[in-house]
Protein backbone atom coordinates (compact mmCIF):
# COMPACT_ATOMS: atom_id res chain seq x y z
CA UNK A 1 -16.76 -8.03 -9.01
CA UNK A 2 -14.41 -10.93 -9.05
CA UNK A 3 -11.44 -10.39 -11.99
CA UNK A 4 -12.01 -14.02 -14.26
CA UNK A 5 -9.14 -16.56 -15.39
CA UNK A 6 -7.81 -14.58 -18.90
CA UNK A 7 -10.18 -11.36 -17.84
CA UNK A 8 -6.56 -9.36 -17.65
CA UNK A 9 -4.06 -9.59 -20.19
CA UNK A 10 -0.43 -8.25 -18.87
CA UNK A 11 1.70 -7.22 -22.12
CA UNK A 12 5.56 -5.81 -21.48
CA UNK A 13 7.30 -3.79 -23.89
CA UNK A 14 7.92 -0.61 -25.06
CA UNK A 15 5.07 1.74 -25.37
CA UNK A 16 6.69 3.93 -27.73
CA UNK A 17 7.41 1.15 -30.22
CA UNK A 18 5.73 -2.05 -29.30
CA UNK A 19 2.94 -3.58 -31.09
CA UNK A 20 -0.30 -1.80 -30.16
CA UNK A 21 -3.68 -3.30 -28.96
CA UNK A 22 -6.44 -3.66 -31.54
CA UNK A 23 -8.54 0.02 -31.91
CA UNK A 24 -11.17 0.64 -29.41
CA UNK A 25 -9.80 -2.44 -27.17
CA UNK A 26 -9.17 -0.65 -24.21
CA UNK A 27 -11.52 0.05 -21.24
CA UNK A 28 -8.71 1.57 -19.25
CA UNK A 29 -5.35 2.91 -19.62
CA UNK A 30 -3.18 3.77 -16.47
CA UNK A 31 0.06 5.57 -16.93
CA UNK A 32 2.46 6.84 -14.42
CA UNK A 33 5.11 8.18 -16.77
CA UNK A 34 4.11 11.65 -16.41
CA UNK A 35 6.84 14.40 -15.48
CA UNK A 36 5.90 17.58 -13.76
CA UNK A 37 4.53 20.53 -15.91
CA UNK A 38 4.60 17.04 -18.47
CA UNK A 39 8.14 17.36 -18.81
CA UNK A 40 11.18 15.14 -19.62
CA UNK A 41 8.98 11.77 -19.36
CA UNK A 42 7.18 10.85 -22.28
CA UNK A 43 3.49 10.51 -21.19
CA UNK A 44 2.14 12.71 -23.31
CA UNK A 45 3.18 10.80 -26.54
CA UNK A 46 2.40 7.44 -25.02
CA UNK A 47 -1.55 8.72 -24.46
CA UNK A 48 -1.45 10.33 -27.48
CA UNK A 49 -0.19 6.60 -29.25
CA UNK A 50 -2.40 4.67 -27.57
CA UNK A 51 -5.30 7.04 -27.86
CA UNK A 52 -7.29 5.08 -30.83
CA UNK A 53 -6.60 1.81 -29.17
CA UNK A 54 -9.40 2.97 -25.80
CA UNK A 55 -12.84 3.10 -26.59
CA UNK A 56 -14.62 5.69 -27.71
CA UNK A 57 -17.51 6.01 -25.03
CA UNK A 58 -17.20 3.43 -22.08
CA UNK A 59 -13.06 3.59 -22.14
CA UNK A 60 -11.03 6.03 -20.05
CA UNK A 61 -7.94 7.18 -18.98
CA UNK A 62 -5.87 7.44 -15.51
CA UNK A 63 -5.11 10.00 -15.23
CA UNK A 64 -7.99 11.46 -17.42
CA UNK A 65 -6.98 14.98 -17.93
CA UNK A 66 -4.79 17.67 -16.77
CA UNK A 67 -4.88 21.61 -16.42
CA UNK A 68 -1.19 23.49 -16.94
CA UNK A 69 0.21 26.51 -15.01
CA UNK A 70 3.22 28.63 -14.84
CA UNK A 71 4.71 30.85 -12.16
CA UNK A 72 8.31 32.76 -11.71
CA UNK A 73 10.42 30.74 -9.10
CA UNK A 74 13.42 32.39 -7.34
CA UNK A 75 16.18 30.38 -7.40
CA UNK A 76 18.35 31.60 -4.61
CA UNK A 77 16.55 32.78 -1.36
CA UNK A 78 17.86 36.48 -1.89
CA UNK A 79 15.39 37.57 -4.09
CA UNK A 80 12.64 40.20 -2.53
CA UNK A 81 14.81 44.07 -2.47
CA UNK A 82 13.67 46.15 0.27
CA UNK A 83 13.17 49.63 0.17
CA UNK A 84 17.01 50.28 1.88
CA UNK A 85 18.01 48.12 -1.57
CA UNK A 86 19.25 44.84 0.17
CA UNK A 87 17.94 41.58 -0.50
CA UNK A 88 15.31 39.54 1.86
CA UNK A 89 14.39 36.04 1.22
CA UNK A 90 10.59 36.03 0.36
CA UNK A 91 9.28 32.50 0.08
CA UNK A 92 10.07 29.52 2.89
CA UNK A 93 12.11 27.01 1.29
CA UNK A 94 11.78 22.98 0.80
CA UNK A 95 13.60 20.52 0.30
CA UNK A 96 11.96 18.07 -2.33
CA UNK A 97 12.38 13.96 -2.69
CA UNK A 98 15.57 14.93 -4.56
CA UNK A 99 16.98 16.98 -1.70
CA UNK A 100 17.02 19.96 -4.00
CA UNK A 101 15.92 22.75 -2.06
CA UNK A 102 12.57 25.09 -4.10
CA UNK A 103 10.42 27.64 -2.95
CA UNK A 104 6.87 27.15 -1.72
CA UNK A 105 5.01 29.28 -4.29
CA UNK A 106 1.60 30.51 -3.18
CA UNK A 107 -1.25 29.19 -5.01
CA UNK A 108 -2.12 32.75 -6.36
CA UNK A 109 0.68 32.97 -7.53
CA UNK A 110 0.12 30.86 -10.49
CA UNK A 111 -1.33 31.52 -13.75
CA UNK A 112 -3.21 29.01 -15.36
CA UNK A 113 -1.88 28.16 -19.16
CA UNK A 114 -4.48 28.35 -22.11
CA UNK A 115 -7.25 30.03 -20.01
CA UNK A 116 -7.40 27.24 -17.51
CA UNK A 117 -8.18 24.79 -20.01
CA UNK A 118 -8.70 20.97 -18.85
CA UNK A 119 -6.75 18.73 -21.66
CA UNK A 120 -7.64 15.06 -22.02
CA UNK A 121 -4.10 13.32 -22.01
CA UNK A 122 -4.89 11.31 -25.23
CA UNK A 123 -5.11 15.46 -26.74
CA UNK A 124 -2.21 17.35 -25.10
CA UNK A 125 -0.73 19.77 -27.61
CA UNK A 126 1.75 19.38 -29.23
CA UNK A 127 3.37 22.81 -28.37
CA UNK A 128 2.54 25.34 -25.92
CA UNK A 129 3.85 29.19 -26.03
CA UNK A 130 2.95 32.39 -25.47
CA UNK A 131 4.11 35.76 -23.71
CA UNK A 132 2.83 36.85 -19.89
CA UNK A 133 3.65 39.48 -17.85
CA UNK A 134 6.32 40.44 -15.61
CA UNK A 135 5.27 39.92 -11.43
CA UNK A 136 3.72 43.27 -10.04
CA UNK A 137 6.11 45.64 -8.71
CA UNK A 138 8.98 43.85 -10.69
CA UNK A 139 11.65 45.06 -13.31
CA UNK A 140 14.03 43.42 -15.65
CA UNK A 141 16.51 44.15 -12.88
CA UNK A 142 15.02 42.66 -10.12
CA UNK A 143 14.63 38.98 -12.63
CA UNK A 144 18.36 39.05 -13.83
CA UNK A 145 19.85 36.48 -12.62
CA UNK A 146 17.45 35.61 -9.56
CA UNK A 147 14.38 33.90 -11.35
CA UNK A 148 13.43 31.04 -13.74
CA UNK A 149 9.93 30.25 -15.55
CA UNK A 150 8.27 26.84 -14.20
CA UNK A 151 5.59 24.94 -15.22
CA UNK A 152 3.22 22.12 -13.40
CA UNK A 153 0.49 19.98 -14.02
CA UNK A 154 -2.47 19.67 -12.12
CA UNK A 155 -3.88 15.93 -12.69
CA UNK A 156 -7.47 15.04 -12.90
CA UNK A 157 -7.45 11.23 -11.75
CA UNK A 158 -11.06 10.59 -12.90
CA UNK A 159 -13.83 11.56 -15.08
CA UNK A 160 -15.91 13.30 -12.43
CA UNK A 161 -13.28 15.20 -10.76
CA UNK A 162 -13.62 13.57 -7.49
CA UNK A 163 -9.68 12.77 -7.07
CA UNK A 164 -7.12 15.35 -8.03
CA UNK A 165 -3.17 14.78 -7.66
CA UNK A 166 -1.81 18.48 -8.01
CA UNK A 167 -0.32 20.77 -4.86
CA UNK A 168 2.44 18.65 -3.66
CA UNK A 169 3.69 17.27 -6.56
CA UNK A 170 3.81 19.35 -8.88
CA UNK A 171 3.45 23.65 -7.41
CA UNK A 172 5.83 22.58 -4.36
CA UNK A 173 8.40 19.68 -4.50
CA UNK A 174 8.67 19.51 -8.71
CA UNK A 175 8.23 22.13 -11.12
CA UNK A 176 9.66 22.45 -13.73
CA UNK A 177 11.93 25.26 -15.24
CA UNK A 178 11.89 26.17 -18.82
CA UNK A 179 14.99 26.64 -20.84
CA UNK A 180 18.13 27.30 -19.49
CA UNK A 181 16.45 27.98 -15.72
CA UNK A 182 17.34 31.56 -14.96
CA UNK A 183 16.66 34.81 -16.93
CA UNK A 184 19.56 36.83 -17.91
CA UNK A 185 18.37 40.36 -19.18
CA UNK A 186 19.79 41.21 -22.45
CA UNK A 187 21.57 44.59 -21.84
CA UNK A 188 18.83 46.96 -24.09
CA UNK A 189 16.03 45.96 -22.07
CA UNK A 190 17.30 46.32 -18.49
CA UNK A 191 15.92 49.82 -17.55
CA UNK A 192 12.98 49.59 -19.81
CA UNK A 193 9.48 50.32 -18.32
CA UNK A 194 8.34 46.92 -17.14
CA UNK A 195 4.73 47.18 -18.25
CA UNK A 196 6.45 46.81 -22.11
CA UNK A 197 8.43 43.28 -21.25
CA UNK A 198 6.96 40.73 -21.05
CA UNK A 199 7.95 36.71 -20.56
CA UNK A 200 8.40 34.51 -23.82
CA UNK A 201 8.00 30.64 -23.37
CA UNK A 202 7.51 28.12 -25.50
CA UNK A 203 7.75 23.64 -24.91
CA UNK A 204 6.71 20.60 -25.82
CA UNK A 205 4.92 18.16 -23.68
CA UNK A 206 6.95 15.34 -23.10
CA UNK A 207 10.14 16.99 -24.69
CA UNK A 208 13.27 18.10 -22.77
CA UNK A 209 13.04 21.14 -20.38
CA UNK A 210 16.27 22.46 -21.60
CA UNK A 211 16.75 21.06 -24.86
CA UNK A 212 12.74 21.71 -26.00
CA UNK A 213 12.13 24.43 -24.15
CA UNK A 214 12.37 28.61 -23.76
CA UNK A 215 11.45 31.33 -21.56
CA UNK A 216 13.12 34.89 -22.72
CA UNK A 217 12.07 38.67 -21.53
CA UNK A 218 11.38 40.29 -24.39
CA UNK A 219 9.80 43.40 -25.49
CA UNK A 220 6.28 43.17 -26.56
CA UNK A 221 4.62 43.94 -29.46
């Protein structure tokens, strides 16, 4: 339809601190300040702010929700051993908008965070951890040094699903390493039988991805 005189009211300031809109004012709320794996931008606490100012029923959200995943990324491209014992590369490597240079990950290879659960960005937890296993066929060995933990976010652009903004953003050119980046095996665990280690992570969504963030083999219980 056509957009009235005074239909649109344009507001600048900081969403983090600036006044808010009156509750249940909002039809729609667009935000592009959303990081990969929802890291290092705040989006998550700007949704989560502005979450009693959209209404209720009518009102929605762009993007409107967002599944999480994880997956171990090599970061050199000497990481597969071969039965002789040397080192192949085993993914094809990128280069990303930043010119850093990260492997193409195969969708499989991802494991869905929280069972695969769709969060509505005005309810994004506030913390997200847990322990998953090490790759198949891998040992504590085989991680020092060569891998880090990563996380993305797959974004739902609408309520019906009909537009998702996911593969090249976020599994390929951007995710996002937990922690320090790479795992360095404490000495006690490195010959231990993998199927007792496991991965430890833990981050907040919006938070820093070194600062707020861990990913640790440890033994588990």
């Amino acid at each position: 339809g056509v957009i009235r005189q005074g239909q649109v009211v344009v507001r600048q300031g900081d969403a983090l601190s600036g006044e808010l809109p009156p509750k249940q004012s909002i039809d729609l709320f667009v935000s592009e300040t959303l990081g990969a794996g929802l890291l290092d931008e705040k989006g998550p606490q700007i949704f989560s702010r502005f979450a009693p100012c959209i209404k209720e029923k009518e009102g929605s959200t762009i993007p409107h929700r967002t599944m999480l995943s994880t997956a171990f990324i090599p970061l050199n491209q000497v990481i597969s051993r071969e039965a002789d014992g040397t080192f192949t590369a085993k993914y094809p490597f990128v280069l990303n908008s930043n010119g850093v240079a990260l492997p193409v990950i195969p969708n499989e290879e991802w494991t869905p965070l929280e069972g695969g659960k769709e969060f509505p960005l005005t309810d994004i937890p506030k913390r997200l951890e847990g322990v998953i296993d090490f790759p198949p066929g891998s040992t504590a060995a085989d991680l020092n040094g060569h891998y880090g933990l990563a996380v993305c976010a797959e974004f739902i652009l609408d309520r019906d699903k009909r537009e998702v903004a996911s593969r090249y953003d976020t599994f390929i050119t951007s995710p996002m390493l937990l922690g320090p980046g790479v795992f360095m095996v404490p000495d006690e665990l490195k010959n231990a039988n993998p199927s007792a280690l496991g991965i430890r992570f833990s981050f907040v969504p919006g938070g820093n991805s070194q600062k707020e963030s861990k990913a640790e083999i440890v033994r588990k219980e």
